[in-house]
C-alpha atoms as a PDB file:
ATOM      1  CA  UNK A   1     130.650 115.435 102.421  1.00  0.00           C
ATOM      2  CA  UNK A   2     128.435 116.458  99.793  1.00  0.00           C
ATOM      3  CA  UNK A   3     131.074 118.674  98.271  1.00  0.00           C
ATOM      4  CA  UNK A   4     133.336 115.612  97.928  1.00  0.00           C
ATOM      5  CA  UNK A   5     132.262 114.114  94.517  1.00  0.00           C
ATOM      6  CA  UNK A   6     133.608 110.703  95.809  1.00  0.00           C
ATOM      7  CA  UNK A   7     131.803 111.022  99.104  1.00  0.00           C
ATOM      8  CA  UNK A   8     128.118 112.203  97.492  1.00  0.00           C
ATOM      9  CA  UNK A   9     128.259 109.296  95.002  1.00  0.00           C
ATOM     10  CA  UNK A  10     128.327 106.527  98.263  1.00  0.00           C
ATOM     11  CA  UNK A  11     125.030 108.523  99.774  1.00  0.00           C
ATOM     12  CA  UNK A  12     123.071 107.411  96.159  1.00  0.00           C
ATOM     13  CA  UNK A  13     120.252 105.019  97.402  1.00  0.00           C
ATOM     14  CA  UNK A  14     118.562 102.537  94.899  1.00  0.00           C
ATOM     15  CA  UNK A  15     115.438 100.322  95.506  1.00  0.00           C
ATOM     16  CA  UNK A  16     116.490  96.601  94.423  1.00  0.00           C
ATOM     17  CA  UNK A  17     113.611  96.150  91.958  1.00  0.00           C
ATOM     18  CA  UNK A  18     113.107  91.891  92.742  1.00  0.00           C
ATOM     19  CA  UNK A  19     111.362  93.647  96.232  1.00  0.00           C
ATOM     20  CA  UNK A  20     109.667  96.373  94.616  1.00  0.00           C
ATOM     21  CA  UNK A  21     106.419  94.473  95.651  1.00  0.00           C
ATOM     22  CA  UNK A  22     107.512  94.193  99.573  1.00  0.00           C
ATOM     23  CA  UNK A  23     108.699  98.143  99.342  1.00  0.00           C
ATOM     24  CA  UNK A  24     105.114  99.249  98.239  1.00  0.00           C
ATOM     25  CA  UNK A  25     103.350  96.836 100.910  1.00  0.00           C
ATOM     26  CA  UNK A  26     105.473  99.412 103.523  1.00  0.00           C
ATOM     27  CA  UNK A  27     105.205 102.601 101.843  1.00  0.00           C
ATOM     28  CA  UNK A  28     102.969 105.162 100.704  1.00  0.00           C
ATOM     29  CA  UNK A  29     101.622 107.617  97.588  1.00  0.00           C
ATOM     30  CA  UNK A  30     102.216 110.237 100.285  1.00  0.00           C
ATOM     31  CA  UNK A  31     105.959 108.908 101.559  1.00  0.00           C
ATOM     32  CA  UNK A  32     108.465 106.542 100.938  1.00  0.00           C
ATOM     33  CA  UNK A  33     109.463 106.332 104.812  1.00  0.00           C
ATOM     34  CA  UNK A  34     108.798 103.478 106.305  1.00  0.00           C
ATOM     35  CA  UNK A  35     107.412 104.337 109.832  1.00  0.00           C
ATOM     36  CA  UNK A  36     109.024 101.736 111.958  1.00  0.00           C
ATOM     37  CA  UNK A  37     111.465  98.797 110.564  1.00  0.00           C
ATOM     38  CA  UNK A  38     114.885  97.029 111.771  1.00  0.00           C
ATOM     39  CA  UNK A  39     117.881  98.005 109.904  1.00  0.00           C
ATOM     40  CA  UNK A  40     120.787  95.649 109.085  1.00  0.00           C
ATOM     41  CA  UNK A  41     123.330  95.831 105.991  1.00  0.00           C
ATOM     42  CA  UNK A  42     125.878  93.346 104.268  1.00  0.00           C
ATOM     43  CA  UNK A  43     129.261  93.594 102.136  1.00  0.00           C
ATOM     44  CA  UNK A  44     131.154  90.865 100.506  1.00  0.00           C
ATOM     45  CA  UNK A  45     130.968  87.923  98.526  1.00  0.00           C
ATOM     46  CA  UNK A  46     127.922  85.916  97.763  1.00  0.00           C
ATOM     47  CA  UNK A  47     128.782  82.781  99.901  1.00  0.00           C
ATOM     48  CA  UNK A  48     130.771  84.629 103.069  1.00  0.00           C
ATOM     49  CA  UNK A  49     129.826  84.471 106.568  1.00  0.00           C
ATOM     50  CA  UNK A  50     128.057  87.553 106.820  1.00  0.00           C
ATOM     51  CA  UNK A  51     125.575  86.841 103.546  1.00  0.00           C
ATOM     52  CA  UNK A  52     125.080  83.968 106.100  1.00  0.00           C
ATOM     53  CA  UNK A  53     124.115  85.726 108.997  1.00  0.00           C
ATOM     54  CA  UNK A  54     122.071  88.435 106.811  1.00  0.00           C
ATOM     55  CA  UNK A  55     119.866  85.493 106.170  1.00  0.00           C
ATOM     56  CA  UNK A  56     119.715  84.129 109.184  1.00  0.00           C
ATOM     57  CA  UNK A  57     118.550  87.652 110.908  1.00  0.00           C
ATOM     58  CA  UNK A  58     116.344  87.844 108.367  1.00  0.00           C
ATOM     59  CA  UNK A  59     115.004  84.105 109.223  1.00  0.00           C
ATOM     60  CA  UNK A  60     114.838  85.562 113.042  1.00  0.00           C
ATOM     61  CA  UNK A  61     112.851  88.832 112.267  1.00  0.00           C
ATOM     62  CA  UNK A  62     110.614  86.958 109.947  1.00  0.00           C
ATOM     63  CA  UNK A  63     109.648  84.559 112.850  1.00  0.00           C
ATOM     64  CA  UNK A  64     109.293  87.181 115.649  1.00  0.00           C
ATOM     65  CA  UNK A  65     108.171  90.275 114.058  1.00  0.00           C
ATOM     66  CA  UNK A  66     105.733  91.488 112.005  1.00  0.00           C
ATOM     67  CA  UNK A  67     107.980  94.805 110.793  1.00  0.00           C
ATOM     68  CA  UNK A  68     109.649  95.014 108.098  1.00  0.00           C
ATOM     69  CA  UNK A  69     113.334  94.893 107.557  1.00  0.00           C
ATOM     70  CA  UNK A  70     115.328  96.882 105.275  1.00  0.00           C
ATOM     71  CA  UNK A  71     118.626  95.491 104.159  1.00  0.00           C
ATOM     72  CA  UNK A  72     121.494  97.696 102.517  1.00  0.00           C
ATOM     73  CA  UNK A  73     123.776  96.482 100.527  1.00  0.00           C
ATOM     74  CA  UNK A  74     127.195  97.674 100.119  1.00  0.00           C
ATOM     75  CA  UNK A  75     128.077  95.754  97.001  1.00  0.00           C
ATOM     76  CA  UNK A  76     127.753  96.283  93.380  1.00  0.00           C
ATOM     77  CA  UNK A  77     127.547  92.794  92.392  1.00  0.00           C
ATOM     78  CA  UNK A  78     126.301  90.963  95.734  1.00  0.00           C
ATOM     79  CA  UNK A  79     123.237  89.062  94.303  1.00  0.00           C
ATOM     80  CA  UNK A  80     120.104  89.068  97.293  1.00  0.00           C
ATOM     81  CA  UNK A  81     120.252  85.086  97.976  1.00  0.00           C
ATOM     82  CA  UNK A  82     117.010  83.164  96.925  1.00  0.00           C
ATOM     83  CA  UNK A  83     115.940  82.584 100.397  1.00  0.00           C
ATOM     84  CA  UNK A  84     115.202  86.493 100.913  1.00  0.00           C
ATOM     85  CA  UNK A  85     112.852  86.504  98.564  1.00  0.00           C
ATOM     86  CA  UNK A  86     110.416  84.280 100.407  1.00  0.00           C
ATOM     87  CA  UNK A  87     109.941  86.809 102.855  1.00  0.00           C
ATOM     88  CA  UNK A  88     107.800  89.315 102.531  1.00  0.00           C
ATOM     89  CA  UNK A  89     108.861  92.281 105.282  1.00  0.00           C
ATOM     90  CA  UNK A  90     112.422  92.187 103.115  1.00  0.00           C
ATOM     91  CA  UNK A  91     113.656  95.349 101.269  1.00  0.00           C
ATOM     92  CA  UNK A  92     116.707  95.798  99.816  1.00  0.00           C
ATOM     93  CA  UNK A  93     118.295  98.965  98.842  1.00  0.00           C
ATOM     94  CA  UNK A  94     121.868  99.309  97.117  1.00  0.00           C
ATOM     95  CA  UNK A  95     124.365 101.344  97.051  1.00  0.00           C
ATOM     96  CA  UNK A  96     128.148 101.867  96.503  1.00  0.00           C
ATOM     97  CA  UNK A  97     131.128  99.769  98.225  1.00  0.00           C
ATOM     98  CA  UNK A  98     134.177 102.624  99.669  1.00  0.00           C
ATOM     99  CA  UNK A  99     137.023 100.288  97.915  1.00  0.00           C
ATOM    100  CA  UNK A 100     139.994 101.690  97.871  1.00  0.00           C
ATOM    101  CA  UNK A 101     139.093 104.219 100.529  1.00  0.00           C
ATOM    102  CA  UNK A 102     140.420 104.453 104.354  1.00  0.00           C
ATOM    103  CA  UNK A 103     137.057 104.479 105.874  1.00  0.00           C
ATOM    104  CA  UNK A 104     136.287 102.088 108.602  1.00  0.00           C
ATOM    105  CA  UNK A 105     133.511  99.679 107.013  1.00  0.00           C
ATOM    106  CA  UNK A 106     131.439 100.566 110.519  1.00  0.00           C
ATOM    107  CA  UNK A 107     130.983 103.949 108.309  1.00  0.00           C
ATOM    108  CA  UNK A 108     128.383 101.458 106.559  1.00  0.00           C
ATOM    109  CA  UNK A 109     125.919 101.069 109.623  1.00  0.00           C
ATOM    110  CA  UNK A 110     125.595 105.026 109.726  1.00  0.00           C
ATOM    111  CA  UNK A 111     125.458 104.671 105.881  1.00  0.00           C
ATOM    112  CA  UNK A 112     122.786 102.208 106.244  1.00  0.00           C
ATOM    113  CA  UNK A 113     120.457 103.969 108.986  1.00  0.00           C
ATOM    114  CA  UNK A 114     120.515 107.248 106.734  1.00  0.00           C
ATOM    115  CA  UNK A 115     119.908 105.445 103.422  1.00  0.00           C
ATOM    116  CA  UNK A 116     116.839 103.163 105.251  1.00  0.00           C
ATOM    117  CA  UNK A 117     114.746 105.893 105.336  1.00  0.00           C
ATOM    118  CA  UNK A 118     112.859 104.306 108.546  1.00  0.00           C
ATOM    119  CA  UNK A 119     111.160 107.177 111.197  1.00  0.00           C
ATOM    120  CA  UNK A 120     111.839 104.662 113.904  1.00  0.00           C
ATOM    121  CA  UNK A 121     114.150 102.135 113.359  1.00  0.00           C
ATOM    122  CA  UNK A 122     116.715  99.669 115.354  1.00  0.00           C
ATOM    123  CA  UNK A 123     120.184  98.584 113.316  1.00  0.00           C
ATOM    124  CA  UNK A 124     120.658  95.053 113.681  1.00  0.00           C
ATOM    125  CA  UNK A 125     124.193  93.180 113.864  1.00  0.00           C
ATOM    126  CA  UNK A 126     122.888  89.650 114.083  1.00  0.00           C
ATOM    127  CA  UNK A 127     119.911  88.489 115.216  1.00  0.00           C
ATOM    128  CA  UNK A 128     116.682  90.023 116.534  1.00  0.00           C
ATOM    129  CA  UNK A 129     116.168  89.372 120.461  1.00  0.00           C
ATOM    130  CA  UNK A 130     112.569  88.395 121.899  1.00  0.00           C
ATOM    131  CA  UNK A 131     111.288  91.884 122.731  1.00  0.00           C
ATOM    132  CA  UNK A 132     112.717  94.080 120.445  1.00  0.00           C
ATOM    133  CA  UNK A 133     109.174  95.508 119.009  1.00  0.00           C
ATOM    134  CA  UNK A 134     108.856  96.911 122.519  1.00  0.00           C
ATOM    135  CA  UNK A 135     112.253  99.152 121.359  1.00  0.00           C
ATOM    136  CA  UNK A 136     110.380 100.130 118.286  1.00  0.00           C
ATOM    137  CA  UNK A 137     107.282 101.451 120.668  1.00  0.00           C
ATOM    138  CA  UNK A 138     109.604 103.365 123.092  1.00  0.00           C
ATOM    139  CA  UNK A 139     110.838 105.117 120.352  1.00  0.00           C
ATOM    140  CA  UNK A 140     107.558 106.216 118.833  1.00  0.00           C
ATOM    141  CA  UNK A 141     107.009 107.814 121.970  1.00  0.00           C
ATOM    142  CA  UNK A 142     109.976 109.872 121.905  1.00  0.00           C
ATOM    143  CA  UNK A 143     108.986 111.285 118.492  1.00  0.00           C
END
């Protein structure tokens, strides 16, 4: 893949700098890993279904967590809506859409949990079940 001048350009990660302050509350001088956070990602235009439901999971995780949540974005114009500002676990990393290209957009969630840079992490569709901090937990202890 990193060969593939095409392929090595959609692996390019970049910090979207409106949540520079929420990516610094999670990080550290010694590593920009996060050590646990959910995972989610979102394509398309501004006002589609699934900016929709990006906001509503982030509504969900906001209410019953207290980890952060790292969004990618597949998009080069998709704006962050307004409402994702307001929270502060939210941050947002960028990178390239695969127009043009026949890769399944699933090839995005893999995309998204390697970009993320989360040590523990759980990829979220949706919505954030009651319980799912006790996921992030079991998987510490398999480190």
């Amino acid at each position: 893949m990193c060969q593939d001048a095409w392929m090595s350009r959609l692996w390019s990660t970049y910090l979207d700098c409106d949540f520079l302050q929420n990516y610094l509350r999670w990080t550290s001088p010694e590593s920009d890993w996060l050590e646990e956070a959910f995972v989610t990602y979102v394509a398309g235009p501004q006002d589609s279904i699934y900016a929709l439901q990006a906001v509503n999971l982030i509504r969900s995780i906001d209410l019953f967590s207290t980890r952060p949540v790292v969004v990618v974005v597949f998009d080069d114009k998709f704006m962050p809506p307004a409402q994702w500002h307001g929270f502060p676990n939210v941050i947002v990393y960028k990178m390239l859409p695969m127009k043009g290209h026949h890769v399944s957009f699933n090839f995005n969630k893999l995309r998204a949990m390697v970009a993320a840079r989360v040590l523990v992490g759980i990829q979220l569709e949706r919505h954030l079940p009651g319980g799912s901090e006790e996921c992030l937990h079991k998987n510490s202890e398999g480190i």
